[in-house]
PDB file of N, CA and C in Angstrom:
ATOM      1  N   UNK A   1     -61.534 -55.831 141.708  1.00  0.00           N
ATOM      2  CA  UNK A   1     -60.291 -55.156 141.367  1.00  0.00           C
ATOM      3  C   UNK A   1     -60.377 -53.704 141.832  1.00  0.00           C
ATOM      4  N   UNK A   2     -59.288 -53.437 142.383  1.00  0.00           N
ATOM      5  CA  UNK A   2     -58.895 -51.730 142.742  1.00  0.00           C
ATOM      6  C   UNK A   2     -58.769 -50.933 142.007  1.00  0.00           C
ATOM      7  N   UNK A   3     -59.625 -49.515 142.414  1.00  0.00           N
ATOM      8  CA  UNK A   3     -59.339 -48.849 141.357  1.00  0.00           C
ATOM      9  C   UNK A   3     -58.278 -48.045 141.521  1.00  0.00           C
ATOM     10  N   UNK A   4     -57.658 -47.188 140.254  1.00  0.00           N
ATOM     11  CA  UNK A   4     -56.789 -46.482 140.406  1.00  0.00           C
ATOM     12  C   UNK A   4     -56.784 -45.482 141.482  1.00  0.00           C
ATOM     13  N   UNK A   5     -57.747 -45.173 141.847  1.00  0.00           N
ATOM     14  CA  UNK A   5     -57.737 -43.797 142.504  1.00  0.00           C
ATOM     15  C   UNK A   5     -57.954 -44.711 144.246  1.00  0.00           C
ATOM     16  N   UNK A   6     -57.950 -45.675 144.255  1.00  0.00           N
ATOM     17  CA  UNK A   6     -57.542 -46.569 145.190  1.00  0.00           C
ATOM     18  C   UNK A   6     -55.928 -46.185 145.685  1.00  0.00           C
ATOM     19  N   UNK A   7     -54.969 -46.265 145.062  1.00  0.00           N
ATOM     20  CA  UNK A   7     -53.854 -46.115 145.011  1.00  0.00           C
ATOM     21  C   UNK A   7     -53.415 -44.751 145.873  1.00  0.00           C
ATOM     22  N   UNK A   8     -54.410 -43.823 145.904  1.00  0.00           N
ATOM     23  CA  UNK A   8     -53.418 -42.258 145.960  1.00  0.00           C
ATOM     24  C   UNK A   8     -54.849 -41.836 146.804  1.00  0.00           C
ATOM     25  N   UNK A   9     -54.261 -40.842 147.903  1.00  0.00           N
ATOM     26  CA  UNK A   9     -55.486 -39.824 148.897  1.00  0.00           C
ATOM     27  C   UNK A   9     -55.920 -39.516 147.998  1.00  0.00           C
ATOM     28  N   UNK A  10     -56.964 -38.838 148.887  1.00  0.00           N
ATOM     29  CA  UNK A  10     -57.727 -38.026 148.459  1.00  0.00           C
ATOM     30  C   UNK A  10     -57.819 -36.827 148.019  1.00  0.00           C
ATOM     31  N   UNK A  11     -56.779 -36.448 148.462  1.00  0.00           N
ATOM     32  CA  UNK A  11     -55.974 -34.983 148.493  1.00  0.00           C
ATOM     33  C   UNK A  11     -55.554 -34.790 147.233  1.00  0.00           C
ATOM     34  N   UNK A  12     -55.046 -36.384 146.667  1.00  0.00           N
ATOM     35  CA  UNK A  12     -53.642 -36.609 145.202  1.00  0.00           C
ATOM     36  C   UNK A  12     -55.269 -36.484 144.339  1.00  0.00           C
ATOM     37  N   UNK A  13     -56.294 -37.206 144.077  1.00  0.00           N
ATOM     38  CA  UNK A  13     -56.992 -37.301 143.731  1.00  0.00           C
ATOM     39  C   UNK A  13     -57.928 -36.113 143.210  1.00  0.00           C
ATOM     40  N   UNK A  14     -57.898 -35.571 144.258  1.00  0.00           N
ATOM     41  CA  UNK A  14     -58.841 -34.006 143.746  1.00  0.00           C
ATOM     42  C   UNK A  14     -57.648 -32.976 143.351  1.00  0.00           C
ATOM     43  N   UNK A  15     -56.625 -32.994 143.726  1.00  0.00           N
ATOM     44  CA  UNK A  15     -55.452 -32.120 142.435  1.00  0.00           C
ATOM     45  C   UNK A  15     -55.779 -32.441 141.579  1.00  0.00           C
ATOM     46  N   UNK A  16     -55.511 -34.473 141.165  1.00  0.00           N
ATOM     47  CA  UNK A  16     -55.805 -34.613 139.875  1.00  0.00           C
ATOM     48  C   UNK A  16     -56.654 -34.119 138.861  1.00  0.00           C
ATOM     49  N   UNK A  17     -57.706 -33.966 139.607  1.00  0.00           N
ATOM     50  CA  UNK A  17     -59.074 -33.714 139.014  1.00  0.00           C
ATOM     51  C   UNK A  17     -59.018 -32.467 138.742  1.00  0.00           C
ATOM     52  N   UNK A  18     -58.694 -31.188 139.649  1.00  0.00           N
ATOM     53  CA  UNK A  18     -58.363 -30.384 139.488  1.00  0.00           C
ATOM     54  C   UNK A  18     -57.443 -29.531 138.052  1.00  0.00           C
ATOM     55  N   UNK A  19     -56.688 -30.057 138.311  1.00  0.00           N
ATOM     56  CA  UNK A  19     -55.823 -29.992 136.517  1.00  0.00           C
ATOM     57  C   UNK A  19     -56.269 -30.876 135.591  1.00  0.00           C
ATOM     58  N   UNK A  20     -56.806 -31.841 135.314  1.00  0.00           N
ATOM     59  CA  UNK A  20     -57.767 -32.301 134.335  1.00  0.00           C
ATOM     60  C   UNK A  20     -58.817 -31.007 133.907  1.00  0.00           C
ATOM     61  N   UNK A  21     -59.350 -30.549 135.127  1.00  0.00           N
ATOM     62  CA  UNK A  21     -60.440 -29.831 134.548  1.00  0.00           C
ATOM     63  C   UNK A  21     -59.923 -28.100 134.008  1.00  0.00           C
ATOM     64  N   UNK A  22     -58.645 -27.690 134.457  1.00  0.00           N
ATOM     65  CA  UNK A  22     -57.698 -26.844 133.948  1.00  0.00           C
ATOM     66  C   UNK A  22     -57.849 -27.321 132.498  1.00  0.00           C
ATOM     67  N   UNK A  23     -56.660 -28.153 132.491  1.00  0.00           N
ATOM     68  CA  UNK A  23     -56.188 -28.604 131.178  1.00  0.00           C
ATOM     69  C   UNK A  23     -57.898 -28.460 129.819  1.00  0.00           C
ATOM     70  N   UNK A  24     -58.988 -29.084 130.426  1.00  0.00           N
ATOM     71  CA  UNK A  24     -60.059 -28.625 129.059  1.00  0.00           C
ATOM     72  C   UNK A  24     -60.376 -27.671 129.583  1.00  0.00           C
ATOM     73  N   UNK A  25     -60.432 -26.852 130.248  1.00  0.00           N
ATOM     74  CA  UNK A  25     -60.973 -25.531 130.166  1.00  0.00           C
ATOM     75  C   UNK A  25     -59.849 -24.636 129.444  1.00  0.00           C
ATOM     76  N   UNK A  26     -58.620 -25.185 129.372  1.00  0.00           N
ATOM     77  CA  UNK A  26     -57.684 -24.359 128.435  1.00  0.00           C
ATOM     78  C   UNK A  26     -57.575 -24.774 126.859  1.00  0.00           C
ATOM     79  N   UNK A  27     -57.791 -26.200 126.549  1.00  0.00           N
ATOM     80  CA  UNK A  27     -58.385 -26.768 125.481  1.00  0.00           C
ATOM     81  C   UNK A  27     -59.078 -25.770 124.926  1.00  0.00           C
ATOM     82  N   UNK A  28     -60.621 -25.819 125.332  1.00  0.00           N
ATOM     83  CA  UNK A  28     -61.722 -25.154 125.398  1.00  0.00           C
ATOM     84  C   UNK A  28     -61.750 -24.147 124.590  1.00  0.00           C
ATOM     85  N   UNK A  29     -60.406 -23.325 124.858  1.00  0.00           N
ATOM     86  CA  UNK A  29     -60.214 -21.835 124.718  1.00  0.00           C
ATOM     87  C   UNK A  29     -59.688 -21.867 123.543  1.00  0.00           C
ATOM     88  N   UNK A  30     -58.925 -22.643 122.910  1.00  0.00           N
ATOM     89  CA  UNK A  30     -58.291 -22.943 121.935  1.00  0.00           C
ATOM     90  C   UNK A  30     -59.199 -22.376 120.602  1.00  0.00           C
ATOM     91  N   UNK A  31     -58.734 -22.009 119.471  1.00  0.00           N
ATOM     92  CA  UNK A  31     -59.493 -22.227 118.259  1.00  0.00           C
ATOM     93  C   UNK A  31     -59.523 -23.099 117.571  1.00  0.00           C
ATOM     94  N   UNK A  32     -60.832 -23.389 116.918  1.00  0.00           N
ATOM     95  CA  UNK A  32     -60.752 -25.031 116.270  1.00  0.00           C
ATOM     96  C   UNK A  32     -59.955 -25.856 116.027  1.00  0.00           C
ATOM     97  N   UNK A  33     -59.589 -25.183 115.131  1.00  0.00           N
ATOM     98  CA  UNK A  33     -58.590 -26.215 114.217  1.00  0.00           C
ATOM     99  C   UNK A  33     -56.726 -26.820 115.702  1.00  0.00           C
ATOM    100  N   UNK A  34     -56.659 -25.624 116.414  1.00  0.00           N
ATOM    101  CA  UNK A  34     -55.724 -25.965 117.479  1.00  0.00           C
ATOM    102  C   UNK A  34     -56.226 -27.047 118.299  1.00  0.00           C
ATOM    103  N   UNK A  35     -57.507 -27.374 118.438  1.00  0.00           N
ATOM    104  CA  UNK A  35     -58.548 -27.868 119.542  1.00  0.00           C
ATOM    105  C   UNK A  35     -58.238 -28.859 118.822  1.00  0.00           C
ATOM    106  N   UNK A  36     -58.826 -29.451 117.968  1.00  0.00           N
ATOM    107  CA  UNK A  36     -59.224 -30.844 117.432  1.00  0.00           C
ATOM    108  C   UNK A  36     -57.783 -31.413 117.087  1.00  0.00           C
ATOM    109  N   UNK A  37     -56.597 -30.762 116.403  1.00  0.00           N
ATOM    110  CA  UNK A  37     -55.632 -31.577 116.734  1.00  0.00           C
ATOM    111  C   UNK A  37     -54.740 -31.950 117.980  1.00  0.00           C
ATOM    112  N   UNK A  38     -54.901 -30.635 118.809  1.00  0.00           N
ATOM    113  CA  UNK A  38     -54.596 -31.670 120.451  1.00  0.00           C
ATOM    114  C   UNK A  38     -55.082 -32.567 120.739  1.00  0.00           C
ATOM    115  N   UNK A  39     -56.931 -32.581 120.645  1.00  0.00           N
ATOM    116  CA  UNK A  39     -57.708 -33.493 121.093  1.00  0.00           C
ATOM    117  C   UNK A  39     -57.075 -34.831 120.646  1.00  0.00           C
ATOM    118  N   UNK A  40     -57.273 -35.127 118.930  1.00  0.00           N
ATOM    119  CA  UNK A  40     -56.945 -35.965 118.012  1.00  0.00           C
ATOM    120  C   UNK A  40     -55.843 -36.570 118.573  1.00  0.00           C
ATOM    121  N   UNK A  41     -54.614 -35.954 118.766  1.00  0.00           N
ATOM    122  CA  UNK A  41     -53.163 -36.438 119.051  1.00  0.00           C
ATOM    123  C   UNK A  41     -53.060 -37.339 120.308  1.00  0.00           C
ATOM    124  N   UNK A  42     -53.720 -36.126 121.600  1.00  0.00           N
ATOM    125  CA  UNK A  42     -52.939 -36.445 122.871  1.00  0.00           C
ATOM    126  C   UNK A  42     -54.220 -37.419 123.860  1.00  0.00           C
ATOM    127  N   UNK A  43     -55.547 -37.457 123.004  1.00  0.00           N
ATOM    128  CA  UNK A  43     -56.863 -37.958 123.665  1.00  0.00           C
ATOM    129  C   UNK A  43     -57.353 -39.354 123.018  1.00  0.00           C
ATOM    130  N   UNK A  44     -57.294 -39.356 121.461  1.00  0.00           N
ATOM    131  CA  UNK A  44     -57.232 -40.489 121.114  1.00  0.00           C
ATOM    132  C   UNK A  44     -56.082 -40.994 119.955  1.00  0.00           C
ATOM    133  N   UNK A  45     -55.171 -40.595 120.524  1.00  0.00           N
ATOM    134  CA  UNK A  45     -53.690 -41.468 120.451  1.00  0.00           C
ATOM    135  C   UNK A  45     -53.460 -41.094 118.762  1.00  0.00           C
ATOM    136  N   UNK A  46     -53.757 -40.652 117.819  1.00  0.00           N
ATOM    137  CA  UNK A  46     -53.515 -40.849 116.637  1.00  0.00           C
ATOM    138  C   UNK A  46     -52.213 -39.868 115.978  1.00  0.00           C
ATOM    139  N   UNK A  47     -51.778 -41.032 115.068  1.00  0.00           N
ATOM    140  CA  UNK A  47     -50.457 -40.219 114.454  1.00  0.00           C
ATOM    141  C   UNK A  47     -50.444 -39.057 113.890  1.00  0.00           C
ATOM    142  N   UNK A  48     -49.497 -38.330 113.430  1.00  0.00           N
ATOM    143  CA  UNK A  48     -49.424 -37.227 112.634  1.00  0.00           C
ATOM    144  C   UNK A  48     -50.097 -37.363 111.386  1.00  0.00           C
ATOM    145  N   UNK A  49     -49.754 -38.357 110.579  1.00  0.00           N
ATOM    146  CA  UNK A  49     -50.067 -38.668 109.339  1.00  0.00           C
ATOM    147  C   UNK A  49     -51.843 -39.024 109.670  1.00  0.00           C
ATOM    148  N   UNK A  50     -52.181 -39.645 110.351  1.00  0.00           N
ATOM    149  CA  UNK A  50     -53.580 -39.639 110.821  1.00  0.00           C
ATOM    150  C   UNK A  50     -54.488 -38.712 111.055  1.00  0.00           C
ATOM    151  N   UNK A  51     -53.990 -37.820 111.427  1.00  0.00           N
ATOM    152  CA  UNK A  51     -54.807 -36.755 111.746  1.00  0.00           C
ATOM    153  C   UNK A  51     -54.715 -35.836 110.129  1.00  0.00           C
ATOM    154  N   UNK A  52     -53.666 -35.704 109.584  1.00  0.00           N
ATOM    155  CA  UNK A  52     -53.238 -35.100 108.351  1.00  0.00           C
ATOM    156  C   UNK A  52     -54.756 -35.664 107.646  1.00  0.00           C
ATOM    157  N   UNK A  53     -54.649 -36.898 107.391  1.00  0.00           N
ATOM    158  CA  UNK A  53     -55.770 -37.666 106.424  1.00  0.00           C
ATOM    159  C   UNK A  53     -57.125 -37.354 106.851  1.00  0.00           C
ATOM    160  N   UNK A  54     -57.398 -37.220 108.552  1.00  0.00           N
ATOM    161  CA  UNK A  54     -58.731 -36.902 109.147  1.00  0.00           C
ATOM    162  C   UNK A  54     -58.883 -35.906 108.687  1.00  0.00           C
ATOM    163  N   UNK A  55     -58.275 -34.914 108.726  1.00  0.00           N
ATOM    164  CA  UNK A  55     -58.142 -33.543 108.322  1.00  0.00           C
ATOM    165  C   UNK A  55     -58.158 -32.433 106.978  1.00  0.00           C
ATOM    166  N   UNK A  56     -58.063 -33.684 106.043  1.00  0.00           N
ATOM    167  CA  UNK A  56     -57.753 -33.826 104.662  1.00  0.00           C
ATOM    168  C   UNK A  56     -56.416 -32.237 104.795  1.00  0.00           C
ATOM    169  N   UNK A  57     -55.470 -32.187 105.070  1.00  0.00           N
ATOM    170  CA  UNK A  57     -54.340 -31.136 105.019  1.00  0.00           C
ATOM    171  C   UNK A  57     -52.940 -32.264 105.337  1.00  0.00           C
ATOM    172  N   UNK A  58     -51.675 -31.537 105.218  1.00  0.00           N
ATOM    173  CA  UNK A  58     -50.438 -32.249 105.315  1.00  0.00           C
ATOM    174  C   UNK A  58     -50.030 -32.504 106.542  1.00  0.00           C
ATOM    175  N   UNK A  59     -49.045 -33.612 106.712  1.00  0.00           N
ATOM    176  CA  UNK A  59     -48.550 -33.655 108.102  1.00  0.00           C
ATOM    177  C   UNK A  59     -47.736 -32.457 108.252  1.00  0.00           C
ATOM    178  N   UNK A  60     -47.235 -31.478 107.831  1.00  0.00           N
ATOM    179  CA  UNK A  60     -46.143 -30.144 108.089  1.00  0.00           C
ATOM    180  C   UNK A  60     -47.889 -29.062 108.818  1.00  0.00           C
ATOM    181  N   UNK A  61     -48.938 -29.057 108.535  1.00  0.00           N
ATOM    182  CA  UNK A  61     -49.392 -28.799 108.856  1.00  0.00           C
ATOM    183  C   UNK A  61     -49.745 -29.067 110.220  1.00  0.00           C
ATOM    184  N   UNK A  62     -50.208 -30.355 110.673  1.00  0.00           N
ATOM    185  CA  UNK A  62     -50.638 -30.650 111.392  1.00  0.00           C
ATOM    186  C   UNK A  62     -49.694 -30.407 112.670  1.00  0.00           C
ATOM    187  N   UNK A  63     -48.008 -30.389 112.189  1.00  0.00           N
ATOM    188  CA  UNK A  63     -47.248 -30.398 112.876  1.00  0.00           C
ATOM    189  C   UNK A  63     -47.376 -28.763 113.558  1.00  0.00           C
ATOM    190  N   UNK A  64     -47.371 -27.770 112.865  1.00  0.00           N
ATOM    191  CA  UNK A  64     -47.499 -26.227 113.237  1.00  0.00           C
ATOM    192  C   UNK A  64     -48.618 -26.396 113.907  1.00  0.00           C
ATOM    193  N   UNK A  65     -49.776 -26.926 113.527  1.00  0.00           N
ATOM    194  CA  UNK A  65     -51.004 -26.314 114.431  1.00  0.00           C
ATOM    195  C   UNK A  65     -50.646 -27.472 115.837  1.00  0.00           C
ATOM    196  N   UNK A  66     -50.075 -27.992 116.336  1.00  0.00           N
ATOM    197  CA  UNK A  66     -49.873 -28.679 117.214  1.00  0.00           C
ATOM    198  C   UNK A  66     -48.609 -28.065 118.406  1.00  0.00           C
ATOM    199  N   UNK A  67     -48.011 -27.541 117.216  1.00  0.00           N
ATOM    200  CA  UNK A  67     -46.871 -26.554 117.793  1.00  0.00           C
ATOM    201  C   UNK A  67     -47.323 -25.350 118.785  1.00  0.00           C
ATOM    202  N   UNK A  68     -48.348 -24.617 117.767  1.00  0.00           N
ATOM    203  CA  UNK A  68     -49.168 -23.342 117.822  1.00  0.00           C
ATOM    204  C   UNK A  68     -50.002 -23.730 119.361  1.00  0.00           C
ATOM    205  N   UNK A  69     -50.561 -24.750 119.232  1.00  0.00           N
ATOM    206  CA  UNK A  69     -51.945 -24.909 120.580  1.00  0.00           C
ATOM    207  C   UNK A  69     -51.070 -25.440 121.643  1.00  0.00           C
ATOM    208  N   UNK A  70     -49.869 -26.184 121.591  1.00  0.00           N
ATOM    209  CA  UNK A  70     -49.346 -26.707 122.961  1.00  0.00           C
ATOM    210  C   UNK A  70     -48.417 -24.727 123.494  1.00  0.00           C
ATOM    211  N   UNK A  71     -47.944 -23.981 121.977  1.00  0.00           N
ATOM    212  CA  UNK A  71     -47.242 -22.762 123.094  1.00  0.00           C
ATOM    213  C   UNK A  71     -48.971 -22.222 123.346  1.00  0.00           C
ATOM    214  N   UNK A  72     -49.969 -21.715 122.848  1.00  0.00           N
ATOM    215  CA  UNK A  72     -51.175 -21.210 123.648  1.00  0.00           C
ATOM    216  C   UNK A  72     -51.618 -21.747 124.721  1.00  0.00           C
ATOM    217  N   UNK A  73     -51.366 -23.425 124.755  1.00  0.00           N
ATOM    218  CA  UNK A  73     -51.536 -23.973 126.746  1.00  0.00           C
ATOM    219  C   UNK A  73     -50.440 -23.723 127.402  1.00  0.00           C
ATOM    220  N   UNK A  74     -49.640 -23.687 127.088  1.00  0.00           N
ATOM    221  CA  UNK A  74     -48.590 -23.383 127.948  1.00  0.00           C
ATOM    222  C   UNK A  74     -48.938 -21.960 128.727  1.00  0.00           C
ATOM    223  N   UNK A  75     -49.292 -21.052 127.424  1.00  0.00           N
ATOM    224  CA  UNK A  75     -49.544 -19.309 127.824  1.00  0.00           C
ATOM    225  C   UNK A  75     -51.025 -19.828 128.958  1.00  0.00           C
ATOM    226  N   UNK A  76     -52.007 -20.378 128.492  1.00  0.00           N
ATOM    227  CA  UNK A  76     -53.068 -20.394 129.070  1.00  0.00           C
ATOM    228  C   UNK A  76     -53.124 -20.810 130.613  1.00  0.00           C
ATOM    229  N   UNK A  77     -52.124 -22.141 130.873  1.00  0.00           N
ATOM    230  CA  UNK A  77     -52.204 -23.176 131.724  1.00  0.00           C
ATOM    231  C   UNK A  77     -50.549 -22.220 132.742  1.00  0.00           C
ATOM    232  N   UNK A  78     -49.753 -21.195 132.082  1.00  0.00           N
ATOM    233  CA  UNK A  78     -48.818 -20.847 133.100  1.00  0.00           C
ATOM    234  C   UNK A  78     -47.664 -21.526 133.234  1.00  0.00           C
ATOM    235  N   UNK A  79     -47.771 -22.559 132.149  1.00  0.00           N
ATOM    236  CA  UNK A  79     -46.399 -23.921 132.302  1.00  0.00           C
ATOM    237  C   UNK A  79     -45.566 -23.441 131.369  1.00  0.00           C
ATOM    238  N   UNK A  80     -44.355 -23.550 131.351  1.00  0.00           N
ATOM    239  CA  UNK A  80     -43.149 -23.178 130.452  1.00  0.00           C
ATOM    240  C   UNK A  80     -42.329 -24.133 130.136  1.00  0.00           C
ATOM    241  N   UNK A  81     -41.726 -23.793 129.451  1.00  0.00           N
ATOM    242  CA  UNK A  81     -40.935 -24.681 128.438  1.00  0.00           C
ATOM    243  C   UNK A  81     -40.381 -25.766 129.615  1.00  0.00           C
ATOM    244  N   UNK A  82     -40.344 -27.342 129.753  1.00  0.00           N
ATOM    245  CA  UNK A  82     -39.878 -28.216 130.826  1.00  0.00           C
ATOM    246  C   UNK A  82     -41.086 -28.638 131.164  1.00  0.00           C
ATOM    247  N   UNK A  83     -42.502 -27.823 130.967  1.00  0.00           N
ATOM    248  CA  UNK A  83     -43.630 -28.282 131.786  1.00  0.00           C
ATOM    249  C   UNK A  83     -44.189 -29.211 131.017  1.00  0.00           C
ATOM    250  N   UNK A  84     -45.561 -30.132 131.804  1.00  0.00           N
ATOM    251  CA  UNK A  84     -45.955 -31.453 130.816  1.00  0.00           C
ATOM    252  C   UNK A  84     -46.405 -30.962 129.953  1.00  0.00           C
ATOM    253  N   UNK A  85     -47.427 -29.737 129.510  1.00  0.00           N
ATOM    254  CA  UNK A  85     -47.538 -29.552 128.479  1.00  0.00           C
ATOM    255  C   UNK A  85     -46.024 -29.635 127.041  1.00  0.00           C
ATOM    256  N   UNK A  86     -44.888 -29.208 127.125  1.00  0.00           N
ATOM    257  CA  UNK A  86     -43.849 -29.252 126.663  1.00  0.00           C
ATOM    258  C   UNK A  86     -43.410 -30.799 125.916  1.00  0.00           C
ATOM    259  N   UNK A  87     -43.563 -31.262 127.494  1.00  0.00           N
ATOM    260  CA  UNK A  87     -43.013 -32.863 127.079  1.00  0.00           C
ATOM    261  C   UNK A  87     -44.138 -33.850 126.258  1.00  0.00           C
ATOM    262  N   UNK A  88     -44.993 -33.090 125.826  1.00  0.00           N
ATOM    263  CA  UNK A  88     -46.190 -33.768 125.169  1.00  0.00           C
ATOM    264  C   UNK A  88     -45.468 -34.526 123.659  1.00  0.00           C
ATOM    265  N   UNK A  89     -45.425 -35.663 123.710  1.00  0.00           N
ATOM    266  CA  UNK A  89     -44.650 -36.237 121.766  1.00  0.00           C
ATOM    267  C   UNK A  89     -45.974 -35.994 121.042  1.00  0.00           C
TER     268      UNK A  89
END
């Protein structure tokens, strides 16, 4: 079976990689508590209320610090409101 990166140059391929390695180096930068609920949310898929319980704090919480770390990537990463960081659910 083919792999994905079968699909796209080499060229598409090392952008990719390229902003992957953006994107955690702007993670990275984050402070904890911003860090671990991006991670939590957008890396291994888990709900609001999920992370609330991982977290032992409320989902209104979880919701601000999620708010808080996607506008600091945005500032970090240069993307503005429309950019994928933005369109993140």
């Amino acid at each position: 079976m083919a792999s994905t990166d079968d699909c796209f140059s080499p060229e598409e391929v090392a952008s990719r990689d390229e902003i992957k390695d953006k994107v955690w180096q702007a993670i990275g930068k984050l402070d904890e508590k911003h860090r671990e609920v991006i991670i939590l949310r957008h890396f291994k898929n888990m709900s609001y209320d999920q992370i609330a319980e991982a977290l032992f704090c409320n989902k209104g919480t979880v919701t601000s610090r999620l708010y808080y770390a996607r506008k600091k990537l945005e500032e970090l990463l240069g993307t503005g409101k429309g950019g994928f960081i933005h369109d993140m659910p």
